[in-house]
C-alpha atoms as a PDB file:
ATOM      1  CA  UNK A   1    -107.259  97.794-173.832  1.00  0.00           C
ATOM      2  CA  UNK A   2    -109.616 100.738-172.809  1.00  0.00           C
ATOM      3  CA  UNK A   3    -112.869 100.928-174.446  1.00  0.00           C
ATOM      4  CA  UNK A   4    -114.314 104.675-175.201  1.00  0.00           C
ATOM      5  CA  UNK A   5    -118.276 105.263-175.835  1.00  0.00           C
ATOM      6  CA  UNK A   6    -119.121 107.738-178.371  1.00  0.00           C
ATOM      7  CA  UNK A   7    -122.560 109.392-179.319  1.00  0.00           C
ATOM      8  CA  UNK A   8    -123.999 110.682-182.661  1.00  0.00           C
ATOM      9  CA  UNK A   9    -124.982 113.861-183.870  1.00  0.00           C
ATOM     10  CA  UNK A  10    -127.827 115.363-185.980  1.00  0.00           C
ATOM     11  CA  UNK A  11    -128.530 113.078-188.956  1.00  0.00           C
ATOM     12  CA  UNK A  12    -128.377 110.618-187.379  1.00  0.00           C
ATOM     13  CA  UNK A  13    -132.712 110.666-186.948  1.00  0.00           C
ATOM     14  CA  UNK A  14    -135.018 107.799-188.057  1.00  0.00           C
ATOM     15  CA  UNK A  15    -139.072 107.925-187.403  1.00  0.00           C
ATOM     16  CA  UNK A  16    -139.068 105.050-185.072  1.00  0.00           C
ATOM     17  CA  UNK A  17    -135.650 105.262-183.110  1.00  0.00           C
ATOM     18  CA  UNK A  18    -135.587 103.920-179.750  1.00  0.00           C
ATOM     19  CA  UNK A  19    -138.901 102.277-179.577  1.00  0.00           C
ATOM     20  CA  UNK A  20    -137.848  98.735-179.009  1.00  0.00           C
ATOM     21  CA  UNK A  21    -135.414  99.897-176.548  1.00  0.00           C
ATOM     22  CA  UNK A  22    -138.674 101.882-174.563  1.00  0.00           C
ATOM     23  CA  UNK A  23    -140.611  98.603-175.109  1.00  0.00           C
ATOM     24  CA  UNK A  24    -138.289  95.718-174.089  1.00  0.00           C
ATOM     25  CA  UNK A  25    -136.638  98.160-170.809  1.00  0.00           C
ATOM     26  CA  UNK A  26    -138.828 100.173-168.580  1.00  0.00           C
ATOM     27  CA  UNK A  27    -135.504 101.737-167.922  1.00  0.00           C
ATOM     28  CA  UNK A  28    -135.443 102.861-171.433  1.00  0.00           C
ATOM     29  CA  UNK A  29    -139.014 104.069-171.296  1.00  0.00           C
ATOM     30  CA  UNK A  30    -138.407 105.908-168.675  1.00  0.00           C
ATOM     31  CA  UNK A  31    -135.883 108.399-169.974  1.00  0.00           C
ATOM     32  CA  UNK A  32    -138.153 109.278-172.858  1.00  0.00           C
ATOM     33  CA  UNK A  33    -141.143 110.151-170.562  1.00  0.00           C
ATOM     34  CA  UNK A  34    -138.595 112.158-168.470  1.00  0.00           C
ATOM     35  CA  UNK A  35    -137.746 113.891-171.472  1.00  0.00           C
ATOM     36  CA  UNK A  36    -141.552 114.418-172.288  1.00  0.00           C
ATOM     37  CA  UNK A  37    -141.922 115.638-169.158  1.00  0.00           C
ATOM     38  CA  UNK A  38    -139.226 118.170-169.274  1.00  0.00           C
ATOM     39  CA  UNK A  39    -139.839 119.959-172.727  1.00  0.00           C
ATOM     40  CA  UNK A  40    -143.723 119.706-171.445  1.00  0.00           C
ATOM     41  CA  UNK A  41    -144.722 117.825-174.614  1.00  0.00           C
ATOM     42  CA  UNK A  42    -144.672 114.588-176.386  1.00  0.00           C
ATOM     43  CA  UNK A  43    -141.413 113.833-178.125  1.00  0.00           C
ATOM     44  CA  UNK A  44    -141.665 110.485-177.230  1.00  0.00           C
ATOM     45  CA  UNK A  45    -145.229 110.488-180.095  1.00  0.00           C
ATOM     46  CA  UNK A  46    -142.993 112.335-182.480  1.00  0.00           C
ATOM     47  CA  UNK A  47    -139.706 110.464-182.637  1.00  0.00           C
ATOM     48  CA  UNK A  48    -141.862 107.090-183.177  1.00  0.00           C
ATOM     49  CA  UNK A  49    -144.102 108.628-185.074  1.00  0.00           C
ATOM     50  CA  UNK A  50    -142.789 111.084-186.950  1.00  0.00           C
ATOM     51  CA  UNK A  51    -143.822 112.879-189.471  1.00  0.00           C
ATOM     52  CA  UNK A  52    -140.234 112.869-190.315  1.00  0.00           C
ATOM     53  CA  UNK A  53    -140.208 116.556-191.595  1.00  0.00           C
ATOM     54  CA  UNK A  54    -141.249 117.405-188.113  1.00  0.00           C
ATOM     55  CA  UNK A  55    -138.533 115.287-186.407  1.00  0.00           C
ATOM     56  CA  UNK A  56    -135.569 116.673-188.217  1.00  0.00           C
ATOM     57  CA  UNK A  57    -136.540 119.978-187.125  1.00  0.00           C
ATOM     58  CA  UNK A  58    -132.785 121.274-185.214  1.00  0.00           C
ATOM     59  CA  UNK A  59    -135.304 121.956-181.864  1.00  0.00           C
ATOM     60  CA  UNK A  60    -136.768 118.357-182.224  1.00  0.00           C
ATOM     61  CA  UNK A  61    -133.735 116.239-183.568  1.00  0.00           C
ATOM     62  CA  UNK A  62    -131.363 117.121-181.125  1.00  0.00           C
ATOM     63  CA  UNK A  63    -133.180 116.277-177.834  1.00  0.00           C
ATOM     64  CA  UNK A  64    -134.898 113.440-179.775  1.00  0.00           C
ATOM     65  CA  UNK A  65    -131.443 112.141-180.544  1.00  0.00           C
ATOM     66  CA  UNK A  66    -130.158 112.537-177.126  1.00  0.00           C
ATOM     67  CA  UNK A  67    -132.953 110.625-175.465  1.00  0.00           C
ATOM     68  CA  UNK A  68    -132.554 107.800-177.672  1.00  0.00           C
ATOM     69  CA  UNK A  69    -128.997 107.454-176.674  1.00  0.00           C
ATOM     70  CA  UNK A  70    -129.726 107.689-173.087  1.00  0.00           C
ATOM     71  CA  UNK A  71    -132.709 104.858-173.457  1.00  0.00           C
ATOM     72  CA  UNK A  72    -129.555 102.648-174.736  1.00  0.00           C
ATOM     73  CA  UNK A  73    -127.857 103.202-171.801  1.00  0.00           C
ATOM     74  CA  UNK A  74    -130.295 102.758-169.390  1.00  0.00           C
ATOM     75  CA  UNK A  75    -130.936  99.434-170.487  1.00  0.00           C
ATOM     76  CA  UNK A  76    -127.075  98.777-170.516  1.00  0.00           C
ATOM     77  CA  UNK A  77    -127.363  99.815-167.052  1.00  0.00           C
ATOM     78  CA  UNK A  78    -130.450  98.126-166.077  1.00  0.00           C
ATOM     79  CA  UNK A  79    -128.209  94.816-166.903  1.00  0.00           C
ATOM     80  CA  UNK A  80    -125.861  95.424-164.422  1.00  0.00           C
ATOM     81  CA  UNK A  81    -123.225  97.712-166.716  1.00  0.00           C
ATOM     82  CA  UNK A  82    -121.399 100.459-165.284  1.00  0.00           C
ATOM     83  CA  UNK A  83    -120.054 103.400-167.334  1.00  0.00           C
ATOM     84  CA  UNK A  84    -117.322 104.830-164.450  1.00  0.00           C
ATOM     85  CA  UNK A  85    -115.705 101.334-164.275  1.00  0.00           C
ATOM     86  CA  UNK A  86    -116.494  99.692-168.253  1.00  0.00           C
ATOM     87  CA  UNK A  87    -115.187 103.048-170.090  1.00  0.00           C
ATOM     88  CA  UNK A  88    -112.387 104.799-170.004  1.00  0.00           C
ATOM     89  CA  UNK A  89    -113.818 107.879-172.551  1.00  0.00           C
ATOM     90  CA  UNK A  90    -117.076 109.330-174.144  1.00  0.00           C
ATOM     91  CA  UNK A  91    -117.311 111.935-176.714  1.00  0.00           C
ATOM     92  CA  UNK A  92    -120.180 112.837-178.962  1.00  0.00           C
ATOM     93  CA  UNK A  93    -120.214 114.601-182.169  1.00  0.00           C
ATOM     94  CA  UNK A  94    -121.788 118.316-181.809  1.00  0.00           C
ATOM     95  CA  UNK A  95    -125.022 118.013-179.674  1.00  0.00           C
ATOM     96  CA  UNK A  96    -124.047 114.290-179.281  1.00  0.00           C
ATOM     97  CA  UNK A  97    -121.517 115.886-176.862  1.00  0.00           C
ATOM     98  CA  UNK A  98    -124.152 116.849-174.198  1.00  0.00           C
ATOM     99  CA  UNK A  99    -125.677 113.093-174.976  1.00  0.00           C
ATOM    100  CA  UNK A 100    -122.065 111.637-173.720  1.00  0.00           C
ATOM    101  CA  UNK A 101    -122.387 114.257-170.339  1.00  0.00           C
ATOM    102  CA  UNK A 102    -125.522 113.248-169.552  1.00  0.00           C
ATOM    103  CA  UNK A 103    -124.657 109.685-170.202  1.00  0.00           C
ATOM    104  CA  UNK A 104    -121.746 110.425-167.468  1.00  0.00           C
ATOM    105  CA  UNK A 105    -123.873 112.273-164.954  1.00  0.00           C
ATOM    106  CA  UNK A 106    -122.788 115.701-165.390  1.00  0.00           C
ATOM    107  CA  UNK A 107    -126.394 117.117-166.409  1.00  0.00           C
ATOM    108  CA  UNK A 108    -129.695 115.516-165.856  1.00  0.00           C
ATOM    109  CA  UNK A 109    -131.272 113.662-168.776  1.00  0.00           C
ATOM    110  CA  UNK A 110    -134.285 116.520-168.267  1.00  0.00           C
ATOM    111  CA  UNK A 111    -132.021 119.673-168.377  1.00  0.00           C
ATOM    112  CA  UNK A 112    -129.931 117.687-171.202  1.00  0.00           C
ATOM    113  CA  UNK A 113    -133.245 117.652-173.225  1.00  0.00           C
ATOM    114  CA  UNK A 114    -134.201 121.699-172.032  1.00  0.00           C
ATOM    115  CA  UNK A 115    -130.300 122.373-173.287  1.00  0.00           C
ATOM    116  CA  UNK A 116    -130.154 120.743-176.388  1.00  0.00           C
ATOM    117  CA  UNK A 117    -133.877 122.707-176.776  1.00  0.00           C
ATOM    118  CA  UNK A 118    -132.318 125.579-176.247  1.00  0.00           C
ATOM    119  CA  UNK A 119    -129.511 124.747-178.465  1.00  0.00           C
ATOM    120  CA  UNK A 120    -131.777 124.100-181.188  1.00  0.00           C
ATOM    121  CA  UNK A 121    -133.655 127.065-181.003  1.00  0.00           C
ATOM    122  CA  UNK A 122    -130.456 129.417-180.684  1.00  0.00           C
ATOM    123  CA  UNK A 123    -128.451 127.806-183.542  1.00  0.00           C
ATOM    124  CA  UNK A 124    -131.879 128.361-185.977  1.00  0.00           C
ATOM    125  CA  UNK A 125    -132.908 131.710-184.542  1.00  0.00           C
ATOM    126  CA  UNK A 126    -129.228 133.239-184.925  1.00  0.00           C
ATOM    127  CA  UNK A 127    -129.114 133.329-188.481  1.00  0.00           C
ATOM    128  CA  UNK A 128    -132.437 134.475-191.175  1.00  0.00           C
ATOM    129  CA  UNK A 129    -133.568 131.319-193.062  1.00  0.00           C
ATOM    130  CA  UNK A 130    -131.503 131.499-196.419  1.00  0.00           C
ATOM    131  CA  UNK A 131    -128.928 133.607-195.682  1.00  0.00           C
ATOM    132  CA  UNK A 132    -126.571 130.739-194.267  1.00  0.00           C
ATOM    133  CA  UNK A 133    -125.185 127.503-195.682  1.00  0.00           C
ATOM    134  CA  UNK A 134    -123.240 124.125-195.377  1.00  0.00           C
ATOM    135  CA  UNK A 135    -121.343 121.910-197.928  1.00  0.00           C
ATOM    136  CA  UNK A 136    -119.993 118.193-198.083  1.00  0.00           C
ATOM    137  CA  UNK A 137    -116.264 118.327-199.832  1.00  0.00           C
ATOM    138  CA  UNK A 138    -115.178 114.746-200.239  1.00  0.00           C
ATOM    139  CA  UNK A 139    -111.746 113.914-201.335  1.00  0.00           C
ATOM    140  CA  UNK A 140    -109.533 117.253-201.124  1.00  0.00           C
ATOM    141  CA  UNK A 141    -107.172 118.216-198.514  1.00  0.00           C
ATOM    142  CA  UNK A 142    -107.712 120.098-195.521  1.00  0.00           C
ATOM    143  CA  UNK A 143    -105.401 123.110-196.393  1.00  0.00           C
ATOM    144  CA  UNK A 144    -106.802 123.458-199.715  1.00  0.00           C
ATOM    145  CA  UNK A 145    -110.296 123.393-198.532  1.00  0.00           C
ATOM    146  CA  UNK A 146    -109.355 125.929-195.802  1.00  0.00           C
ATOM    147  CA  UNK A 147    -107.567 127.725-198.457  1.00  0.00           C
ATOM    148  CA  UNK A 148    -110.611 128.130-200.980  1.00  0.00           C
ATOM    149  CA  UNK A 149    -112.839 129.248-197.324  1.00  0.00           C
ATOM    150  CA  UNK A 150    -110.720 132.029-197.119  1.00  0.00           C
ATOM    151  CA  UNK A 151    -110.556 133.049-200.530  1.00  0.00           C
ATOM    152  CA  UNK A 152    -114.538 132.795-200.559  1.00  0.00           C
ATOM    153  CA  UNK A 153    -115.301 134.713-197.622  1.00  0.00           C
ATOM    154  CA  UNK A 154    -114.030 137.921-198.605  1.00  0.00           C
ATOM    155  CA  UNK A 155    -114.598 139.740-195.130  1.00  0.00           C
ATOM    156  CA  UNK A 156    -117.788 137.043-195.316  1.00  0.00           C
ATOM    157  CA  UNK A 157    -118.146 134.184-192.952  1.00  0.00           C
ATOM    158  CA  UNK A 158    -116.954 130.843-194.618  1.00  0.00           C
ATOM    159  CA  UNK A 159    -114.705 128.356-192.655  1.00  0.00           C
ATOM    160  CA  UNK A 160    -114.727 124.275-192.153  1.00  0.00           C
ATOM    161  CA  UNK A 161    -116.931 123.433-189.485  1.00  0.00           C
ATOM    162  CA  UNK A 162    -116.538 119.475-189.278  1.00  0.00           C
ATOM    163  CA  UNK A 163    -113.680 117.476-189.883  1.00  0.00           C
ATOM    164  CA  UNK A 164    -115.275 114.050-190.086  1.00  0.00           C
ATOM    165  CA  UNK A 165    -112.402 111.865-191.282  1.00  0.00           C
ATOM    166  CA  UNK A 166    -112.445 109.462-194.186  1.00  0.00           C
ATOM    167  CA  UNK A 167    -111.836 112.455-196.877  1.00  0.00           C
ATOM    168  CA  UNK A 168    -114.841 114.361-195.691  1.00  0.00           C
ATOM    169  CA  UNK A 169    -115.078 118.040-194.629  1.00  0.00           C
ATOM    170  CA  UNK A 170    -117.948 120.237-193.916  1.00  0.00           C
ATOM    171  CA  UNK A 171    -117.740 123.844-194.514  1.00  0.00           C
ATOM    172  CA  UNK A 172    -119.786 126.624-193.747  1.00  0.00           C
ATOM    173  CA  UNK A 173    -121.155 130.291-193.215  1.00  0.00           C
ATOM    174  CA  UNK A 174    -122.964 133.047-195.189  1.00  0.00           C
ATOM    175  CA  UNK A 175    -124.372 131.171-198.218  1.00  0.00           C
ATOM    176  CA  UNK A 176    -122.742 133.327-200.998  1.00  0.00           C
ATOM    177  CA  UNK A 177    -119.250 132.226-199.752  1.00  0.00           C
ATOM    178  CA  UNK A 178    -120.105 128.629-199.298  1.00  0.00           C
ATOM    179  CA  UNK A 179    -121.369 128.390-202.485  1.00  0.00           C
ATOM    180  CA  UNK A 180    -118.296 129.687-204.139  1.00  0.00           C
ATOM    181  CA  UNK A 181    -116.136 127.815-201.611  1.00  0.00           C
ATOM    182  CA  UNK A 182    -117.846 124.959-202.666  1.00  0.00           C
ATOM    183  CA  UNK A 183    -116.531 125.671-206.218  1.00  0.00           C
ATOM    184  CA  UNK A 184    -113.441 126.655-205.840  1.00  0.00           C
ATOM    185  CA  UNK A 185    -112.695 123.117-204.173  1.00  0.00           C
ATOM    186  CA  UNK A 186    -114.145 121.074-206.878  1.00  0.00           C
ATOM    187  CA  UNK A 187    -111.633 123.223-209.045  1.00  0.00           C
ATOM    188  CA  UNK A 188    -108.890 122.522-207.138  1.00  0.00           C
ATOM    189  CA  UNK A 189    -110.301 118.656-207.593  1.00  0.00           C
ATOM    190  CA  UNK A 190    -111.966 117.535-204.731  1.00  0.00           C
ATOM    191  CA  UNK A 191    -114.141 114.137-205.879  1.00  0.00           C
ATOM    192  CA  UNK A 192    -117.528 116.538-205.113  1.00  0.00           C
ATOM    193  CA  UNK A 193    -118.916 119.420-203.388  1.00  0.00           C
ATOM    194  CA  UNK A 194    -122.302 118.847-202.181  1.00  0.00           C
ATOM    195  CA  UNK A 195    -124.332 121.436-200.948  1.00  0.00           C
ATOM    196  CA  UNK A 196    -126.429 120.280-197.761  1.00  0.00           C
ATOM    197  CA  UNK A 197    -129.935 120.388-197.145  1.00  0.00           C
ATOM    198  CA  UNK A 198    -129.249 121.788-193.866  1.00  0.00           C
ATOM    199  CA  UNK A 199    -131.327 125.030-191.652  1.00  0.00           C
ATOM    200  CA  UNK A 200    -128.778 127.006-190.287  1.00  0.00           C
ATOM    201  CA  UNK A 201    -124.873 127.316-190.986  1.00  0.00           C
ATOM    202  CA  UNK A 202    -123.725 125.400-187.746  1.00  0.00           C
ATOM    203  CA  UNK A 203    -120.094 125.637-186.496  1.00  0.00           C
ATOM    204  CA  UNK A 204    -119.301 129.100-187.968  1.00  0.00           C
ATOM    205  CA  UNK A 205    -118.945 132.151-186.396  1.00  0.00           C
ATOM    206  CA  UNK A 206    -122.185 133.375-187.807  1.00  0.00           C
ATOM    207  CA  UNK A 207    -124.258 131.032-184.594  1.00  0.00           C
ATOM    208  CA  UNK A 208    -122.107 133.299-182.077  1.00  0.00           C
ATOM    209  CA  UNK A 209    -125.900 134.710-180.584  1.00  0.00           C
ATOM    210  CA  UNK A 210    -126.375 131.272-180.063  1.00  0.00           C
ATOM    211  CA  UNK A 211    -123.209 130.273-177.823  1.00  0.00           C
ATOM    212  CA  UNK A 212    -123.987 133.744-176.274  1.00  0.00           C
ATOM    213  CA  UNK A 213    -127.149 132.260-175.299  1.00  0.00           C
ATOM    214  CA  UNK A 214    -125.957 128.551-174.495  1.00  0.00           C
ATOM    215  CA  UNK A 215    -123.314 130.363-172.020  1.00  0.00           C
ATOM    216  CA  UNK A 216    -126.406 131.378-170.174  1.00  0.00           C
ATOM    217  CA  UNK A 217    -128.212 128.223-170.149  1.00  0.00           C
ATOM    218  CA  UNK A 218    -125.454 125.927-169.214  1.00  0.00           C
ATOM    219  CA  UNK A 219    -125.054 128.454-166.055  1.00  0.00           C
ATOM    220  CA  UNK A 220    -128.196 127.848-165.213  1.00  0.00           C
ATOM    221  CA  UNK A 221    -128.519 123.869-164.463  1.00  0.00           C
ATOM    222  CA  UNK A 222    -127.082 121.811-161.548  1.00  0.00           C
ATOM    223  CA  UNK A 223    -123.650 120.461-162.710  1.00  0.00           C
ATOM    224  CA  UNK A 224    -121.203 117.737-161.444  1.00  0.00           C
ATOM    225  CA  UNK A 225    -117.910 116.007-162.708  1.00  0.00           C
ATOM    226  CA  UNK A 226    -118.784 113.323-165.145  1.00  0.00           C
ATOM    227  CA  UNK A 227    -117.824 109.635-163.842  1.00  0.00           C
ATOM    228  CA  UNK A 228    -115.787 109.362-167.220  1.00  0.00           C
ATOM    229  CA  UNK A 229    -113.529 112.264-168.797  1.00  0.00           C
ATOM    230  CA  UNK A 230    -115.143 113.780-172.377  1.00  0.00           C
ATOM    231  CA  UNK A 231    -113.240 113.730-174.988  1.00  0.00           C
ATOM    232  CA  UNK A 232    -114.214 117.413-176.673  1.00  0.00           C
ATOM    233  CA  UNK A 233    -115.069 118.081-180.324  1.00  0.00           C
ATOM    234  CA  UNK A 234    -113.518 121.993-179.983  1.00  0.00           C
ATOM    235  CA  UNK A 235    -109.777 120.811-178.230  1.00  0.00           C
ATOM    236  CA  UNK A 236    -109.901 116.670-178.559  1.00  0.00           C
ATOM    237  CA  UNK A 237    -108.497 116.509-175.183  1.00  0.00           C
ATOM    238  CA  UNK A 238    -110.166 115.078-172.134  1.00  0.00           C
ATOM    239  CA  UNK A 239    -111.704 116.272-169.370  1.00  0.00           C
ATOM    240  CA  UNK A 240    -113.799 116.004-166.552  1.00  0.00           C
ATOM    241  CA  UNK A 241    -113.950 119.653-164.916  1.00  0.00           C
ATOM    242  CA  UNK A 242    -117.566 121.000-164.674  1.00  0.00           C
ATOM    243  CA  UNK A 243    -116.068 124.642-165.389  1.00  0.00           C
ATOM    244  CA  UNK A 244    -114.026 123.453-168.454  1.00  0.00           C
ATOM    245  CA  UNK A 245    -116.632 121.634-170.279  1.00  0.00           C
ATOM    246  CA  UNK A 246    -119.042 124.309-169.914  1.00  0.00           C
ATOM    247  CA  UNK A 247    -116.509 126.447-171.355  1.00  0.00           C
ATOM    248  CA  UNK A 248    -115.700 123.769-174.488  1.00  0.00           C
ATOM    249  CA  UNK A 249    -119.235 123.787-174.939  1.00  0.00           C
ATOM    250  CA  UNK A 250    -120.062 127.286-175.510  1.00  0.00           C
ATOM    251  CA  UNK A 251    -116.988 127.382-177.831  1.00  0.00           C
ATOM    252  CA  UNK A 252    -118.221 124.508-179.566  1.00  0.00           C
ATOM    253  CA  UNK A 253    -121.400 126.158-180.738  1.00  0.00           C
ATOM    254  CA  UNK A 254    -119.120 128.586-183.161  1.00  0.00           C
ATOM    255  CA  UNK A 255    -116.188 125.503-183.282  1.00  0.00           C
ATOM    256  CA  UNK A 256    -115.251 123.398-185.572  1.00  0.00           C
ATOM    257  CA  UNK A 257    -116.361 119.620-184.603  1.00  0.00           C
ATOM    258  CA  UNK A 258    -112.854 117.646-184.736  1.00  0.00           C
ATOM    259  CA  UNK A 259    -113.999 114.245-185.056  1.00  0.00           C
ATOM    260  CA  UNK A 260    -111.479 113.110-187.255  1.00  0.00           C
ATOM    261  CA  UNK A 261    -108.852 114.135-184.693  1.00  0.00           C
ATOM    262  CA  UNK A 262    -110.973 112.634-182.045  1.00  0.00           C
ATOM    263  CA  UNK A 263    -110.787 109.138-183.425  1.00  0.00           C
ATOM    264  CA  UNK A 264    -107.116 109.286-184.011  1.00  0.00           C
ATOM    265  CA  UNK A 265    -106.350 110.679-180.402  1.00  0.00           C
ATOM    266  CA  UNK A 266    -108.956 107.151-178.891  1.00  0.00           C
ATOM    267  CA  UNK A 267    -106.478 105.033-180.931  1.00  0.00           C
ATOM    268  CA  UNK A 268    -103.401 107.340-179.376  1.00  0.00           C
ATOM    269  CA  UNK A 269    -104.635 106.870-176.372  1.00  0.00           C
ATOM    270  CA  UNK A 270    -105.022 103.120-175.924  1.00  0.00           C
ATOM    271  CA  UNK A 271    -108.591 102.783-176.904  1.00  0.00           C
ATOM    272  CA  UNK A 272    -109.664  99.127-178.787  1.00  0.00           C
ATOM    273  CA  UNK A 273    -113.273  99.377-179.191  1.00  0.00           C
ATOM    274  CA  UNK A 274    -115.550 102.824-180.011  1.00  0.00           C
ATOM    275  CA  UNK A 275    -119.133 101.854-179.040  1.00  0.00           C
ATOM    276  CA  UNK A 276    -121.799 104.249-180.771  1.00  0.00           C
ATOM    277  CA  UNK A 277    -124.415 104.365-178.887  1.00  0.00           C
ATOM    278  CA  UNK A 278    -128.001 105.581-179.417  1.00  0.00           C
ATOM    279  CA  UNK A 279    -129.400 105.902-183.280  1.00  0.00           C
ATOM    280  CA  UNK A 280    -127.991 105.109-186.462  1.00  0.00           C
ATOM    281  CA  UNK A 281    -124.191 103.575-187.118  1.00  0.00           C
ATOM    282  CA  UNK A 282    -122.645 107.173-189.076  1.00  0.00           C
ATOM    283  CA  UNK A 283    -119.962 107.080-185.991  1.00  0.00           C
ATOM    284  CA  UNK A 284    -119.332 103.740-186.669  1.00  0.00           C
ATOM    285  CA  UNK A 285    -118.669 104.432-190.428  1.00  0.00           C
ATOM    286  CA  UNK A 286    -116.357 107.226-189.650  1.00  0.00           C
ATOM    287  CA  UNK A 287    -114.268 105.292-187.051  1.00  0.00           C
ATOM    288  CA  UNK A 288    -113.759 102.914-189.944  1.00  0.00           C
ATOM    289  CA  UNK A 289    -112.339 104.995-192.574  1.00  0.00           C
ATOM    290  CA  UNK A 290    -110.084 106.854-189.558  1.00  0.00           C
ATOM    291  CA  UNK A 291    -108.376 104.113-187.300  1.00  0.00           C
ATOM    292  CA  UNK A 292    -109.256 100.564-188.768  1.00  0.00           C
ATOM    293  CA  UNK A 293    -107.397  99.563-185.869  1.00  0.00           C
ATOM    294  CA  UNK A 294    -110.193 100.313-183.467  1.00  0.00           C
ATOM    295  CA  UNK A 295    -113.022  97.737-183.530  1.00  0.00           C
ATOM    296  CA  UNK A 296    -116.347  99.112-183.581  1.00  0.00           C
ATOM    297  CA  UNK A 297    -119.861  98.471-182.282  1.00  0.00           C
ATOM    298  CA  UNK A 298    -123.515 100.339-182.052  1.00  0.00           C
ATOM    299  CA  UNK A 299    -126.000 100.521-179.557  1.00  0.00           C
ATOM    300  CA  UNK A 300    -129.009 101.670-180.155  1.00  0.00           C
ATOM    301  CA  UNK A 301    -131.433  98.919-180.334  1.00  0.00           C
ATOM    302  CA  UNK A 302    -132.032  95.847-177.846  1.00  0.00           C
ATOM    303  CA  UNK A 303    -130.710  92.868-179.501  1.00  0.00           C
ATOM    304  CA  UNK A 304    -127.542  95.291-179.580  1.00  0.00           C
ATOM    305  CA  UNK A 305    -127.677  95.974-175.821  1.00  0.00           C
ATOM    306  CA  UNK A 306    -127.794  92.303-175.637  1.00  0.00           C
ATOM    307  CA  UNK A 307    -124.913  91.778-178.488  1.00  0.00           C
ATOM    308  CA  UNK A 308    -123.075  94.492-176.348  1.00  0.00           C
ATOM    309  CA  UNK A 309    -123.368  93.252-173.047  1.00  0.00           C
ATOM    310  CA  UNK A 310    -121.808  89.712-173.803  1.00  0.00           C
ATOM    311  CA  UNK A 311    -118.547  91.783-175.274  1.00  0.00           C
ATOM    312  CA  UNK A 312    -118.269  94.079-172.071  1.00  0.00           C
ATOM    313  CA  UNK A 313    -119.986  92.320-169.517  1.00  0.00           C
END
């Protein structure tokens, strides 16, 4: 039975993440000083350092995030593992998506880092601090959450923009909308509606300058096939066609991230074991409350590696 790696998203962000990998695996080390090296500053000081304000920052998390999941598999690697013949997916949710490409060799770990910059910056520049939002609705059905988006937005922006399985549904846009959204689903009974402490109203329509501006970037770097197909968040299909999953990732700036969908189609598709790999386990507990079927793991310190290793040789 296949085995498919996956890779988180923002949140995901700890003061301290990765260190033990960088300390126990000059590998590991490596990619963070590549990574220093590329955004011309010290990331590497930050992301074991914090302050943790700092590191949650969209422009810091999201390269921090990635180079903590490339550290992990580095030192996979630097044991003898092989993605191309061990895996037979990866997929990561939102920016964890260029984590899994680099992962698979389609972008440097450098450019991945200048990207996911980039992608930071855009997604926070393309809307004025305040005037966009994000909720949490737990427990309340996908129609009737899309159903109280659309009576919110009122020729506003309001729409879900994650799908995370397990009950759980992001939505987001223009604040005003969200925030009636938001109430309109706890009166139709979802179990709460918690608004998120979040900079920017990612995976709406509203961060179009910032796919406009991704499309750009992405056209810019040296791209090859990945050694494993991606699973995307925008279409959950895979594939491993340079020109396609530039395309899928442009769209996924706006796009709704379909992890729920994701999970189900690994389980569709023959896959036994997710592996989350780089910080934190919020993959993990997703993957859980979608498939039970599918056995789980994380990655993302060194006695994992080693934990790991001994399951997939």
């Amino acid at each position: 039975m296949a085995v498919a790696f996956t890779f988180p998203g923002q949140g995901s962000q700890a003061v301290g993440m990765g260190k033990d990998l960088a300390d126990q695996f000059p590998e590991a080390r490596r990619v963070f000083e590549e990574v220093d090296a590329a955004l011309g500053e010290n990331l590497s000081k930050l992301i074991w350092e914090g302050p943790e304000e700092t590191l949650t920052l969209t422009a810091n998390a999201q390269p921090a995030l990635m180079a903590v999941s490339l550290a992990a598999m580095r030192a996979l690697e630097a044991r003898g593992f092989s993605l191309k013949e061990k895996v037979a997916y990866v997929a990561g949710h939102s920016l964890g998506e260029y984590s899994a490409l680099a992962a698979a060799g389609f972008v440097s770990i450098g450019d991945a880092a200048k990207l996911l910059r980039t992608r930071g910056n855009a997604m926070q520049a393309a809307v004025p601090a305040g005037e966009g939002a994000m909720a949490a609705i737990i427990g309340l059905e996908q129609a009737d959450v899309e159903a109280a988006c659309a009576e919110a937005a009122k020729g506003s922006v309001c729409q879900v923009a994650n799908d995370n399985g397990g009950g759980q549904l992001v939505i987001s846009g223009a604040k005003a909308a969200v925030e009636l959204a938001a109430k309109l689903c706890t009166e139709k009974g979802a179990k709460r509606a918690l608004m998120l402490q979040v900079s920017a109203p990612f995976h709406s329509a509203l961060m179009a300058p910032a796919a406009d501006i991704m499309r750009e970037a992405l056209a810019g770097v040296a791209k090859q096939a990945p050694v494993v197909p991606v699973v995307s968040n925008v279409t959950v299909t895979p594939t491993s066609d340079p020109d396609e999953i530039v395309r899928r990732l442009v769209a996924q700036v706006t796009g709704r991230v379909r992890w729920r969908e994701t999970v189900e189609w690994f389980g569709a598709n023959g896959v036994a074991s997710l592996y989350e790999v780089g910080a934190g386990k919020v993959l993990s507990g997703l993957a859980r409350r979608i498939n039970r079927d599918i056995a789980t793991g994380t990655v993302g310190t060194a006695a994992e590696v080693e934990a790991a290793l001994t399951v997939l040789g």
